[in-house]
Protein backbone atom coordinates (compact mmCIF):
# COMPACT_ATOMS: atom_id res chain seq x y z
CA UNK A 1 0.00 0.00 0.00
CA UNK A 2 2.69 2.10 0.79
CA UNK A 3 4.30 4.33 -2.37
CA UNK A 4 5.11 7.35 -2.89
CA UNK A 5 7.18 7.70 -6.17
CA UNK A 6 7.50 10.13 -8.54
CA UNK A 7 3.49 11.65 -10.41
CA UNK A 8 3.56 10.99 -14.37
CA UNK A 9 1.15 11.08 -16.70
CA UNK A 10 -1.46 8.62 -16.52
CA UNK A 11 -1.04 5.38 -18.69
CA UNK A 12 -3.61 4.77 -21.69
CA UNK A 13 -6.26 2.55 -20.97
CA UNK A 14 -8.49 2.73 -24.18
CA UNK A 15 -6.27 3.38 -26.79
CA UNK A 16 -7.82 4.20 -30.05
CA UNK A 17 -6.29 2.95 -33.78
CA UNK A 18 -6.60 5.56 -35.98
CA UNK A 19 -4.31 8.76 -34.97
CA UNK A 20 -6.03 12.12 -35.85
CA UNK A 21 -4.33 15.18 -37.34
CA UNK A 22 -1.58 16.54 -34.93
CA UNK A 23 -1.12 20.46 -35.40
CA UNK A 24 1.69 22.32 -33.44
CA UNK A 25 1.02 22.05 -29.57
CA UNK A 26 -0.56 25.90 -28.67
CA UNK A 27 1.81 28.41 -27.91
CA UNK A 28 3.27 28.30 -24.37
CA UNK A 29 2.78 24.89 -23.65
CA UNK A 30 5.10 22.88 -21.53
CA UNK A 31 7.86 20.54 -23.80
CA UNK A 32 9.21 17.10 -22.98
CA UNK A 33 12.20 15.83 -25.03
CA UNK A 34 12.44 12.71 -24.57
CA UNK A 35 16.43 11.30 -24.78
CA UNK A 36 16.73 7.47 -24.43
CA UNK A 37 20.11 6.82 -24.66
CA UNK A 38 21.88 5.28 -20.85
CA UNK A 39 25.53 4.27 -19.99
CA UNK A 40 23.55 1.11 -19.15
CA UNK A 41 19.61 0.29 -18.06
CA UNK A 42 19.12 0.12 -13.98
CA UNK A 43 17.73 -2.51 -12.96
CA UNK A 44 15.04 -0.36 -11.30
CA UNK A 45 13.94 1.39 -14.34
CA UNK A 46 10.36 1.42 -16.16
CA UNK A 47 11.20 4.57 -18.27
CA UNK A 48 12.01 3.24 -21.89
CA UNK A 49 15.95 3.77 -22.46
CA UNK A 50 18.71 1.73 -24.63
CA UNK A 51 22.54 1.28 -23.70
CA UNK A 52 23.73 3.76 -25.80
CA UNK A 53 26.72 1.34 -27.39
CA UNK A 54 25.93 0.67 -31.05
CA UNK A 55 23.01 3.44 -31.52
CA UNK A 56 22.89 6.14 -33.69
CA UNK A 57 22.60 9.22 -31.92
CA UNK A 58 23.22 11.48 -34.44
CA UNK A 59 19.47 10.14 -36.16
CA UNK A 60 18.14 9.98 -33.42
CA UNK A 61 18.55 13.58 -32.46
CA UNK A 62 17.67 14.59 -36.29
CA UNK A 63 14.26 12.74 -35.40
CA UNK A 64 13.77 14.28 -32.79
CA UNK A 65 14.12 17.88 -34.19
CA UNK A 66 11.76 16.55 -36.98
CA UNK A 67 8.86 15.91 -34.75
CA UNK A 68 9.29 18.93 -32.96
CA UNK A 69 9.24 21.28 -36.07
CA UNK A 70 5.46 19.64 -37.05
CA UNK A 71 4.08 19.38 -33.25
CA UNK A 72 6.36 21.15 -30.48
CA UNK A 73 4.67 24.51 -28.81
CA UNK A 74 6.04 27.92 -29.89
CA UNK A 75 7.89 29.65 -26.51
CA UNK A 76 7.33 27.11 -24.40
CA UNK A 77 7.32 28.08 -20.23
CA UNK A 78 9.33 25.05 -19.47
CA UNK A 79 11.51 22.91 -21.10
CA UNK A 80 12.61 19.25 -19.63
CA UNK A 81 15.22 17.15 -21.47
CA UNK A 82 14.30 13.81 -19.67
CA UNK A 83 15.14 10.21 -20.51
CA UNK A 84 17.51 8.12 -20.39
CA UNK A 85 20.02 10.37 -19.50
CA UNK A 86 20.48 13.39 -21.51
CA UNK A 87 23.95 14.39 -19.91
CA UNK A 88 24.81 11.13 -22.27
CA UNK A 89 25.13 12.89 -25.18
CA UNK A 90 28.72 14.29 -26.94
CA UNK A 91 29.01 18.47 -26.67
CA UNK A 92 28.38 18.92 -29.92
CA UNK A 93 25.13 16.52 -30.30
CA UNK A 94 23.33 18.65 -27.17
CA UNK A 95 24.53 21.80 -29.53
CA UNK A 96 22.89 20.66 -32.47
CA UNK A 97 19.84 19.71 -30.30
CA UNK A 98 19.62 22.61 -27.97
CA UNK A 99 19.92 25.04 -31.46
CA UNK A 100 17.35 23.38 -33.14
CA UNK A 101 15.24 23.89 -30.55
CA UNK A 102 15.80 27.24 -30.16
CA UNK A 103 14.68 27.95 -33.98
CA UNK A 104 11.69 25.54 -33.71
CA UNK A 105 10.20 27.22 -30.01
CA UNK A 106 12.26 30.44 -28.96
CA UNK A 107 12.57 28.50 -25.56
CA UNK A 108 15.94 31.15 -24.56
CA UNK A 109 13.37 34.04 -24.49
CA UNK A 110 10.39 31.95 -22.94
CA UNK A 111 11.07 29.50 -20.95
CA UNK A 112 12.08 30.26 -17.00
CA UNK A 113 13.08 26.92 -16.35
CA UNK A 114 14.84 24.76 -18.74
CA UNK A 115 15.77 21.33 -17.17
CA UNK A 116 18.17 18.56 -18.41
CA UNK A 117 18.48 15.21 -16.13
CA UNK A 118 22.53 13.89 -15.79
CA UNK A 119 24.19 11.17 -14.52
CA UNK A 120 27.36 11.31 -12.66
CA UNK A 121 29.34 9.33 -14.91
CA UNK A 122 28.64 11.49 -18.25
CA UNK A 123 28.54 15.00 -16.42
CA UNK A 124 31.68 16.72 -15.97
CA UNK A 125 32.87 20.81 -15.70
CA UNK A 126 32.96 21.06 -19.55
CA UNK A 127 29.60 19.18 -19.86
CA UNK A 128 27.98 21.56 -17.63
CA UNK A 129 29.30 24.35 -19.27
CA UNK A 130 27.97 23.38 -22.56
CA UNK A 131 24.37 22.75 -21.09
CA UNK A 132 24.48 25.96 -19.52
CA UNK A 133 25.79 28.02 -22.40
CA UNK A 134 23.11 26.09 -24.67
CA UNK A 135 20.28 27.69 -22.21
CA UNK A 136 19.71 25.10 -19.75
CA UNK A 137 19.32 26.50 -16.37
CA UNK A 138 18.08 23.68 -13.90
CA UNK A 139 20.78 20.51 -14.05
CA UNK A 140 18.87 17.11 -11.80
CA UNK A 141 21.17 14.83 -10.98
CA UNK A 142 20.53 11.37 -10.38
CA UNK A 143 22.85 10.93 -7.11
CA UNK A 144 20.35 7.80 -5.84
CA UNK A 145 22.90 6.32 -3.60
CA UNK A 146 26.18 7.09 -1.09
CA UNK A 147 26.80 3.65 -1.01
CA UNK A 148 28.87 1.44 -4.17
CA UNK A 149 27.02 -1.39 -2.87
CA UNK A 150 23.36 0.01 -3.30
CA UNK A 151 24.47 1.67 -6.36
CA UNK A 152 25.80 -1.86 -7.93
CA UNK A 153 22.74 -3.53 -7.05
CA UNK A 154 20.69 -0.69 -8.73
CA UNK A 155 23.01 -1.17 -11.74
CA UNK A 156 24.00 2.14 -12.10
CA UNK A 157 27.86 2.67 -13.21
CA UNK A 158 28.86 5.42 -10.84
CA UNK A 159 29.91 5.52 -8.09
CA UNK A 160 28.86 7.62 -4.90
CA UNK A 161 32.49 9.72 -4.67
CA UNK A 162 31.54 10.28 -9.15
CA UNK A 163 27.65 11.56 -7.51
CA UNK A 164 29.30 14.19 -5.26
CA UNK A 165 31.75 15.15 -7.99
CA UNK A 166 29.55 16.03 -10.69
CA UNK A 167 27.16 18.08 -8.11
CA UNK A 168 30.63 20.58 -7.64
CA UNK A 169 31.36 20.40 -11.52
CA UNK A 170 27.57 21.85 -11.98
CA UNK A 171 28.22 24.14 -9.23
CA UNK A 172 31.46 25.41 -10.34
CA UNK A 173 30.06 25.98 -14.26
CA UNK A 174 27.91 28.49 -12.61
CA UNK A 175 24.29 26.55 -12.17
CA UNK A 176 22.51 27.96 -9.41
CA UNK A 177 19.26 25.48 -9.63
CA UNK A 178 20.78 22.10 -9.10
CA UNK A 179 18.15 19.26 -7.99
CA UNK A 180 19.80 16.06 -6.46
CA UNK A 181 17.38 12.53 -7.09
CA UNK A 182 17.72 10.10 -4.44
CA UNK A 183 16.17 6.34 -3.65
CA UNK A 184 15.43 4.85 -0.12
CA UNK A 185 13.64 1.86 1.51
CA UNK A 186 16.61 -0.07 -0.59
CA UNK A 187 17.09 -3.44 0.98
CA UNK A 188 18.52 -3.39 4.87
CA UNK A 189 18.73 -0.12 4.54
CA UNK A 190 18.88 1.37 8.08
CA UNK A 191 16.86 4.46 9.07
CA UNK A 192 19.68 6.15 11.36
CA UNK A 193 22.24 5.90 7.89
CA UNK A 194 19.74 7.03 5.78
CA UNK A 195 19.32 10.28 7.81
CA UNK A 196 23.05 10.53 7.55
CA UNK A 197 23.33 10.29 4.08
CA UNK A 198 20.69 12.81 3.57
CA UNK A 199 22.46 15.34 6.16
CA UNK A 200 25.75 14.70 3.66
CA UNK A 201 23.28 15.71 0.22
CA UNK A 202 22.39 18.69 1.85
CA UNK A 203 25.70 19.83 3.16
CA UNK A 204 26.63 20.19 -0.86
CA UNK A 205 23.84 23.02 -1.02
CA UNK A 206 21.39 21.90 -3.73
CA UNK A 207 18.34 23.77 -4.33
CA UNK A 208 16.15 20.85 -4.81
CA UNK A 209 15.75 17.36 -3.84
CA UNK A 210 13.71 14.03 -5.68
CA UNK A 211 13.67 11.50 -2.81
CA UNK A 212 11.56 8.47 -3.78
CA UNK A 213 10.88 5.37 -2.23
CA UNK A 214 12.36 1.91 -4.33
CA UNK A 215 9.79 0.50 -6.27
CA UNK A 216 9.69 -2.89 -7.93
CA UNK A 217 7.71 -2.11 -10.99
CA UNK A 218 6.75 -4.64 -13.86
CA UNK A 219 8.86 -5.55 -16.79
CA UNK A 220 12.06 -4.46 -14.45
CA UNK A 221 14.83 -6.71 -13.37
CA UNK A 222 14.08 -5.95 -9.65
CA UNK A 223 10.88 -7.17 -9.93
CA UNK A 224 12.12 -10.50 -11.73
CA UNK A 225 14.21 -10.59 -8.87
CA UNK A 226 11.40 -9.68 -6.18
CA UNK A 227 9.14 -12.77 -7.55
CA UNK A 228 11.88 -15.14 -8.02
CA UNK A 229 13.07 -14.51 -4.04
CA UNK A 230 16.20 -13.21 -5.00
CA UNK A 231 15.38 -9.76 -3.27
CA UNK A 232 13.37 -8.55 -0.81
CA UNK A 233 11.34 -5.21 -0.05
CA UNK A 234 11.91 -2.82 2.99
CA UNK A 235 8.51 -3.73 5.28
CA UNK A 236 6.14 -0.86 5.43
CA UNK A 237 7.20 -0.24 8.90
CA UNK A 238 10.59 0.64 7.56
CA UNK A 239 9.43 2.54 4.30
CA UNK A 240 7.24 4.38 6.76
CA UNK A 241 9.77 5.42 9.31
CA UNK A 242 12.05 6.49 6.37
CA UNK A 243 9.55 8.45 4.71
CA UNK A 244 8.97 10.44 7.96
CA UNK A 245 12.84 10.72 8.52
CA UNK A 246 12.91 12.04 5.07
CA UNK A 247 10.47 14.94 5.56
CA UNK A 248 11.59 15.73 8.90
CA UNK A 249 15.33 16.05 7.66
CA UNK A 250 14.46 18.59 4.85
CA UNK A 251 12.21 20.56 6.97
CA UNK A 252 14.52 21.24 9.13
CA UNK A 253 16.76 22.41 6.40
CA UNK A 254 13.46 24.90 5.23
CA UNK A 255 13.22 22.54 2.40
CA UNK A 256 9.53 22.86 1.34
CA UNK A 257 7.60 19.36 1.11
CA UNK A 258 5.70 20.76 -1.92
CA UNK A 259 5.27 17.50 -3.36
CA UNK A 260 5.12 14.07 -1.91
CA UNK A 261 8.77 13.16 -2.68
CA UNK A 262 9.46 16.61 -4.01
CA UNK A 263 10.99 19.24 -1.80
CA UNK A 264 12.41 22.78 -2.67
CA UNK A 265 13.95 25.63 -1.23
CA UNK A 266 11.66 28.83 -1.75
CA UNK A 267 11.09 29.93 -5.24
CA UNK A 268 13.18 26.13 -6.97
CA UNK A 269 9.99 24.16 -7.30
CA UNK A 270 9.97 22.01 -10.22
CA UNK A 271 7.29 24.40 -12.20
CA UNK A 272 7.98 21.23 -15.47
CA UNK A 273 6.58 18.78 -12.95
CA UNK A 274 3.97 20.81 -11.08
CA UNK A 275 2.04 21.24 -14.05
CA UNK A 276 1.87 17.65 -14.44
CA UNK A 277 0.43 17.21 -10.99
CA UNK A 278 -1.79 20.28 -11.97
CA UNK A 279 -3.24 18.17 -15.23
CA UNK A 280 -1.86 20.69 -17.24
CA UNK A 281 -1.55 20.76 -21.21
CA UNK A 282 2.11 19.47 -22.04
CA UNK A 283 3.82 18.44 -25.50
CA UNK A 284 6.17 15.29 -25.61
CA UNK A 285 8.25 14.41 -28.53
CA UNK A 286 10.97 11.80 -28.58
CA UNK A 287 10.42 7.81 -28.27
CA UNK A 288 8.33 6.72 -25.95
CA UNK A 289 7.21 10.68 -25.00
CA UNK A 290 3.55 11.33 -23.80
CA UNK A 291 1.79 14.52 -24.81
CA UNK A 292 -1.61 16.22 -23.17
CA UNK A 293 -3.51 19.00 -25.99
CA UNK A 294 -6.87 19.65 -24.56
CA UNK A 295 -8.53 16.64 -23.40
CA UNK A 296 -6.83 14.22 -25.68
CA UNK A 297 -3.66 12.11 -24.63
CA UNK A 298 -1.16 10.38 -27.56
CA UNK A 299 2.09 8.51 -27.25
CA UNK A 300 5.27 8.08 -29.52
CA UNK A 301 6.54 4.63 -29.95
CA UNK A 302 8.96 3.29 -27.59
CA UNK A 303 12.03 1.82 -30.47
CA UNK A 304 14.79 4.01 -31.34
CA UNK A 305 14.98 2.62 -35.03
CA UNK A 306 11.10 2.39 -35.57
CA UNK A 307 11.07 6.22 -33.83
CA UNK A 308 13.46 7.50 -36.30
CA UNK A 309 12.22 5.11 -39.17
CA UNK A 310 8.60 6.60 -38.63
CA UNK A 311 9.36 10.44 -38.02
CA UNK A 312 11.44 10.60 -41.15
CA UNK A 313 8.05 8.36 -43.01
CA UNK A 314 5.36 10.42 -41.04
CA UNK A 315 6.56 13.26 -39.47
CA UNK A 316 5.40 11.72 -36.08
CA UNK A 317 6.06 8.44 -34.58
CA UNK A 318 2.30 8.53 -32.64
CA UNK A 319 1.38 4.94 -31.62
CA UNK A 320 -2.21 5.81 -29.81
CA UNK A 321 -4.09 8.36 -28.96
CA UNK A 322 -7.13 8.42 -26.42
CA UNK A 323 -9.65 10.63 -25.16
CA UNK A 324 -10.41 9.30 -21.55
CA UNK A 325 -13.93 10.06 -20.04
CA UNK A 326 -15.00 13.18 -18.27
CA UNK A 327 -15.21 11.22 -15.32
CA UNK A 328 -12.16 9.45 -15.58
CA UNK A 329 -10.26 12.96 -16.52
CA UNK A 330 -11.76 14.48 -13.44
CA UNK A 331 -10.41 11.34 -11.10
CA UNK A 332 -7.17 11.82 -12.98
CA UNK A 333 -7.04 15.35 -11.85
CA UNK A 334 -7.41 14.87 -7.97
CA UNK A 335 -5.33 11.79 -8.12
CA UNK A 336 -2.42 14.27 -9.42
CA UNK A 337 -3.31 17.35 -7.75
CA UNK A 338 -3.59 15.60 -3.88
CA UNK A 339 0.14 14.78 -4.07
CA UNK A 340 0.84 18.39 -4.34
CA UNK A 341 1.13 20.19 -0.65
CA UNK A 342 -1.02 22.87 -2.03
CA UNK A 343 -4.00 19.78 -2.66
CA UNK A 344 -6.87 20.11 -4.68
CA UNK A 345 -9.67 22.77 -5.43
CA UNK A 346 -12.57 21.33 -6.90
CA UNK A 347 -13.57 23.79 -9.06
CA UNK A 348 -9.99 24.29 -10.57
CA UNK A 349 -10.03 20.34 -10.56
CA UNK A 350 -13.21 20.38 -12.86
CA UNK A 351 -11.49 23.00 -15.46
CA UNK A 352 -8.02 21.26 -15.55
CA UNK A 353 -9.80 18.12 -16.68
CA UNK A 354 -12.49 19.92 -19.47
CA UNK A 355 -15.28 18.80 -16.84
CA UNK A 356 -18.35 20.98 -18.10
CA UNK A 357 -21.43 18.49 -15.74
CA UNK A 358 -23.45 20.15 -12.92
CA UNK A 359 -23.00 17.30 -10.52
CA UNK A 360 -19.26 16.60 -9.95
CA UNK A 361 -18.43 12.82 -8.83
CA UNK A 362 -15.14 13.12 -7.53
CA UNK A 363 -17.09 15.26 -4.21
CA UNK A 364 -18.37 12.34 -2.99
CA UNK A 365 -15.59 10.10 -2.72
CA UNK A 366 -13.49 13.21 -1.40
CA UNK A 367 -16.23 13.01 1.43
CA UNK A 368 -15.60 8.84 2.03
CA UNK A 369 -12.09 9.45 2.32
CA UNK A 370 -12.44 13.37 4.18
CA UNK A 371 -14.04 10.77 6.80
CA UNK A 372 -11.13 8.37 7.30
CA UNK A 373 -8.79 11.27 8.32
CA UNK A 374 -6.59 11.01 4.85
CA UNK A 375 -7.33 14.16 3.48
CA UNK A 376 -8.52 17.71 4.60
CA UNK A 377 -10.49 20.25 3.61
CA UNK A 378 -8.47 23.35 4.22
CA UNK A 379 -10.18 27.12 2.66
CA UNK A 380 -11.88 24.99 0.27
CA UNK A 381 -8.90 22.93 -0.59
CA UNK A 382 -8.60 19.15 -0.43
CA UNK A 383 -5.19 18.18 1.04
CA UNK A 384 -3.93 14.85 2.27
CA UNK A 385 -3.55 15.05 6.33
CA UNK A 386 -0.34 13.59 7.69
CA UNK A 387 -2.16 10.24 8.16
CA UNK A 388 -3.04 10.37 4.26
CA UNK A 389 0.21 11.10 2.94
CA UNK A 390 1.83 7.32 3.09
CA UNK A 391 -1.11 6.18 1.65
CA UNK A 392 -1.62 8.83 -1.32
CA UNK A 393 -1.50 5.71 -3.59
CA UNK A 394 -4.49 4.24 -2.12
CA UNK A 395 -6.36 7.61 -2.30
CA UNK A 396 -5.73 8.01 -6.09
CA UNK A 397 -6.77 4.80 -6.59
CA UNK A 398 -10.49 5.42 -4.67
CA UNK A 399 -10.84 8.28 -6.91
CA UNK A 400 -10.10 5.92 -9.96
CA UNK A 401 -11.97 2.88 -9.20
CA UNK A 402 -15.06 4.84 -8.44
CA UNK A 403 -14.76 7.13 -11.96
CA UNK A 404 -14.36 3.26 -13.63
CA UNK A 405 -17.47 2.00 -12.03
């Protein structure tokens, strides 16, 4: 029951066959690049991403800048390079990329927050340089671990000393919105260590820290290795103390708990992933990349070869499109919005999701739930209490099940 990882946009459930026309996202909206290329996949990982040994970067960045000249927003407000692991990329592929963007959207004159995620192995001084100078201004770095050992058994290739270097190469290049991603509830981890490592994150200064409990989701290695016995999950006991510990730490640091596992120092929230938990209109290109227009959802297909293959053929690499039910948009909506600190306002709820009924159905089960002391009504405001915030999984998923029924 317990789970509080990261909100993304909700997977496709009726997925329709034919794909409509796809004009240019409207001006302003939020873009995702998607980037899949990794020094090597973690064994935790559900995102779609490819060793990057043997690919062919160079297309698959030319792809890329052909989708977004037929669909990608005009000055977007944010800009996320996710992935994969964008970092990954040579200086002079993130030049070619980060310039064709900039003649496709404007995004240097528009955007306030321009994110790229790195990993410590492929993020250096001179990498952050170039990423700055090509108008990034928010480097997230996925850190995860202090310990080899935890970071071998995720399968990542870094090690913790490489984490703590590349947070004072971003530094010294001059980036003053640095986020650091971490994982806990890892296997014997020990609460009193894990409060220690995060006291050692924060010494470095970062603006912003990810901290999300392991998960073992499908399709992964860890969860091979979950149902074959080979592993074992933290109890719920354990995940719980840790994700108290973890709050409690960055409090006390006047890090603001603004999301679930999300926490910021005043004015560093991340505004790319806040309109995702606000249902917000977003444009994804790149394989595998999700995009929200109105009240219709579409995805690109996950291959690097059929991506590139089908963007040169089409234009687009769209493998479905859906346009979920009022009801289930609206359920949607306060399933994101309640793992925001700033919770849900019903009204805003119903405009987010393009609900235009009288009665709204998501009330009622706000009420059931109001009831069992998980959320709180707060100046007209839903909000998970304390109690409700462990279980914000369970939550969503009342709000689901009931818009399904």
């Amino acid at each position: 029951m317990f789970h509080t990882g990261a909100g993304s946009p909700p997977a496709p459930s009726e997925r329709e066959t034919s794909i409509e026309s796809d004009p240019r996202a409207p001006e302003g909206s939020p873009l995702y690049v998607h980037l899949p290329f990794c020094a090597a996949k973690c064994h935790y990982c559900d995102f779609f991403s490819v060793a990057a040994e043997g690919q062919d970067r160079a297309a698959m960045v030319a792809a890329i800048l052909r989708e977004a000249e037929r669909r990608a927003p005009r000055l977007p407000r944010t800009v996320y390079l996710g992935g994969g692991t964008p970092s990954l990329l040579a200086a002079d592929e993130l030049e070619r990329l980060l310039t064709g963007l900039e003649a496709i959207c404007g995004f240097r004159a528009s955007a306030a927050e321009v994110t790229a995620e790195c990993n410590p192995e492929s993020l250096d001084l001179a990498k952050a340089r170039v990423l700055l100078d090509l108008g990034v201004n928010r480097l997230s770095i996925g850190i995860q671990s202090l310990h080899d050992e935890v970071l071998a058994l995720f399968g990542r290739v870094h090690s913790a000393e490489d984490g703590l270097r590349a947070f004072d190469a971003a530094r010294e290049a001059g980036a003053t919105n640095v986020n650091v991603d971490l994982i806990y509830a890892t296997p014997d981890q020990d609460p009193d260590t894990w409060r220690k490592d995060l006291e050692r994150v924060l010494a470095l200064g970062p603006d912003h820290v990810s901290a999300y409990n392991l998960t073992f989701e499908e399709e992964t290695l860890f969860r091979r290795w979950l149902d074959e016995g080979r592993l074992a999950k933290a109890s719920e006991e354990i995940e719980l103390e840790l994700f108290h510990a973890t709050r409690a730490v960055l409090d006390a640091r006047d890090f603001e708990a603004y999301e679930i596992s999300n926490f910021a120092r005043a004015g560093r929230r991340c505004e790319h992933n806040v309109n995702y938990w606000r249902n917000g209109a977003y444009l994804g290109v790149g394989p595998s990349a999700v995009s929200k227009v109105g009240n219709r959802r579409a995805g690109n297909r996950k291959g690097t070869t059929s991506y590139v293959n089908a963007v040169r053929r089409d234009g687009h690499a769209r493998e479905w499109e859906e346009v979920p039910s009022a009801d289930k948009r609206l359920a949607e909506t306060w399933w994101l919005g309640l793992r925001l600190r700033e919770g849900v306002d019903p009204a805003e709820a119903r405009a987010a999701a393009g609900f235009d009924r009288a009665e709204d159905p998501a009330l009622p089960v706000a009420r059931e739930i109001e009831a069992l002391g998980l959320i709180e009504e707060r100046a007209g405001r839903f909000v998970l209490s304390e109690r409700g915030l462990p279980l914000a999984d369970w939550v969503a998923r009342r709000f689901l099940e009931r818009a399904a029924s």
